[in-house]
Protein backbone atom coordinates (compact mmCIF):
# COMPACT_ATOMS: atom_id res chain seq x y z
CA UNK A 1 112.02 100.71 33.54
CA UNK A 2 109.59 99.68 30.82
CA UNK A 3 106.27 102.07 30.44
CA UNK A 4 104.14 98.96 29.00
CA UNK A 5 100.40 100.63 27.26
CA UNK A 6 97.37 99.45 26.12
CA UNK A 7 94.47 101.84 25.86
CA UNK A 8 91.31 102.35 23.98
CA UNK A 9 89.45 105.82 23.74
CA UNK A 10 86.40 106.69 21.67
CA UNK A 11 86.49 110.46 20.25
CA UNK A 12 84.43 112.52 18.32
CA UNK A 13 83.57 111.75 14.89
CA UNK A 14 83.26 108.21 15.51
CA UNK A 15 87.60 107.92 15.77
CA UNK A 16 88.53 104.94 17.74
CA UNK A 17 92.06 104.77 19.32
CA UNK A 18 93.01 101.61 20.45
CA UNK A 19 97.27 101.54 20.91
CA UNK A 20 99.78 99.34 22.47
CA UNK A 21 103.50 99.56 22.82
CA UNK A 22 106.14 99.35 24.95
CA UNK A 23 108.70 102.05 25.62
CA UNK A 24 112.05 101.94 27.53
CA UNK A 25 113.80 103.91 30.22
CA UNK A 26 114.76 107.64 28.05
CA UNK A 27 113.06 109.63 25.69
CA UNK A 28 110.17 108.03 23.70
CA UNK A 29 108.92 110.44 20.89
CA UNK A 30 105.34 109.82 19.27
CA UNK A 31 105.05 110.89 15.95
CA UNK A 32 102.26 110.78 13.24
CA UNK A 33 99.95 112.51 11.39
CA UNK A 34 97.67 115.62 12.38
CA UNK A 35 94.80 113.79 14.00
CA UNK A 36 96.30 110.54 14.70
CA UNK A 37 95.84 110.51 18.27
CA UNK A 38 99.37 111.24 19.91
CA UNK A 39 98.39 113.67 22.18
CA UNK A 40 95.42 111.99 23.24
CA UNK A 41 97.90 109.08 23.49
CA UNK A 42 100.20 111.22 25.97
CA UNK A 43 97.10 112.38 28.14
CA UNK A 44 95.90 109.67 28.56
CA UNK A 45 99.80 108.24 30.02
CA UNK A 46 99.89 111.48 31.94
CA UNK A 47 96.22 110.71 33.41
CA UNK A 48 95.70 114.28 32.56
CA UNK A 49 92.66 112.05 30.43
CA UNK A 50 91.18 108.34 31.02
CA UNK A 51 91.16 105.49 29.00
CA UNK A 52 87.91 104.08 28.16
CA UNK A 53 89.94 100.36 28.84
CA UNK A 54 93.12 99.19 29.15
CA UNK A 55 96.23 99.00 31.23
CA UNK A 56 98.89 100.89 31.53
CA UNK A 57 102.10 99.94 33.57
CA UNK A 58 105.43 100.97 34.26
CA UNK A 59 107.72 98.40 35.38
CA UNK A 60 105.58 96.29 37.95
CA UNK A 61 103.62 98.79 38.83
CA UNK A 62 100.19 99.69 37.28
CA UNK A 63 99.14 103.28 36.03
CA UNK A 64 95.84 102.42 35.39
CA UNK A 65 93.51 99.73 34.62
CA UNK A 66 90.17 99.86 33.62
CA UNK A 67 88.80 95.98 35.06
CA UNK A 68 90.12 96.56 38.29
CA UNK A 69 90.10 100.04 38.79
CA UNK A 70 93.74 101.43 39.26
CA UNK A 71 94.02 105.28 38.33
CA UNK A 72 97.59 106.32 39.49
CA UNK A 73 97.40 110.61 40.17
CA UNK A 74 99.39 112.58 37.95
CA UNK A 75 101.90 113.57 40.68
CA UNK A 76 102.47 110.01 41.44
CA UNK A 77 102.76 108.67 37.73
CA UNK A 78 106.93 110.08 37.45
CA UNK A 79 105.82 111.10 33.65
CA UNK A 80 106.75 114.18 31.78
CA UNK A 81 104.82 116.03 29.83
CA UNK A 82 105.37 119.07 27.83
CA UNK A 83 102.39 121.19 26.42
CA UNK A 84 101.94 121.81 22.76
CA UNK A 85 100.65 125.48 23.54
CA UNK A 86 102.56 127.99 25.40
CA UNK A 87 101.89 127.46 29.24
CA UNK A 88 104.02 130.18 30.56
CA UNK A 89 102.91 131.78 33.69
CA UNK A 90 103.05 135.96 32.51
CA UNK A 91 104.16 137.02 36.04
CA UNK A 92 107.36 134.88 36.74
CA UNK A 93 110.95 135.30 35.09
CA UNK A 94 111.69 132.40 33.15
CA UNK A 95 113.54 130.39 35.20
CA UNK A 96 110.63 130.25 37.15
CA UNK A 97 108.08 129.28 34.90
């Protein structure tokens, strides 16, 4: 299934992102300089952040679109995501973390 993006988010210091691509079924890696945007890239995917426009689909399906205001949950969105800082839950073993 195809995870087809187009999204456009103002941060601070005047940065602009504005990214499209299309990524297959499997592992899709982002890589790029410190500050580029990737992980506001993957939040954004995630919903775990909005887009200021754009849609996002995967397969025939749309994650989220800013015209007509489609903003699949996170639980429903069958994305991964793994934290860049530790996230481990001090009280569980770590099988169940």
């Amino acid at each position: 299934m195809t995870l087809a993006v187009h999204l456009a988010k103002g941060l601070p210091a005047g940065f602009a992102l504005d990214v499209s691509f299309l990524a297959e079924s499997g592992v899709t890696i982002l890589f790029g300089a410190s500050g580029s945007g990737k992980t506001t890239i993957l939040r954004c995917v995630a919903a775990l952040a909005q887009p200021d426009a754009g849609p996002s689909a995967m397969g025939d399906g749309a994650l989220f679109n800013s015209e007509s205001g489609v903003r699949v949950p996170v639980p429903q969105r069958r994305i991964g995501y793994v934290f860049q800082q530790l996230a481990l839950f001090p009280h569980l073993t770590v099988a169940d973390n």
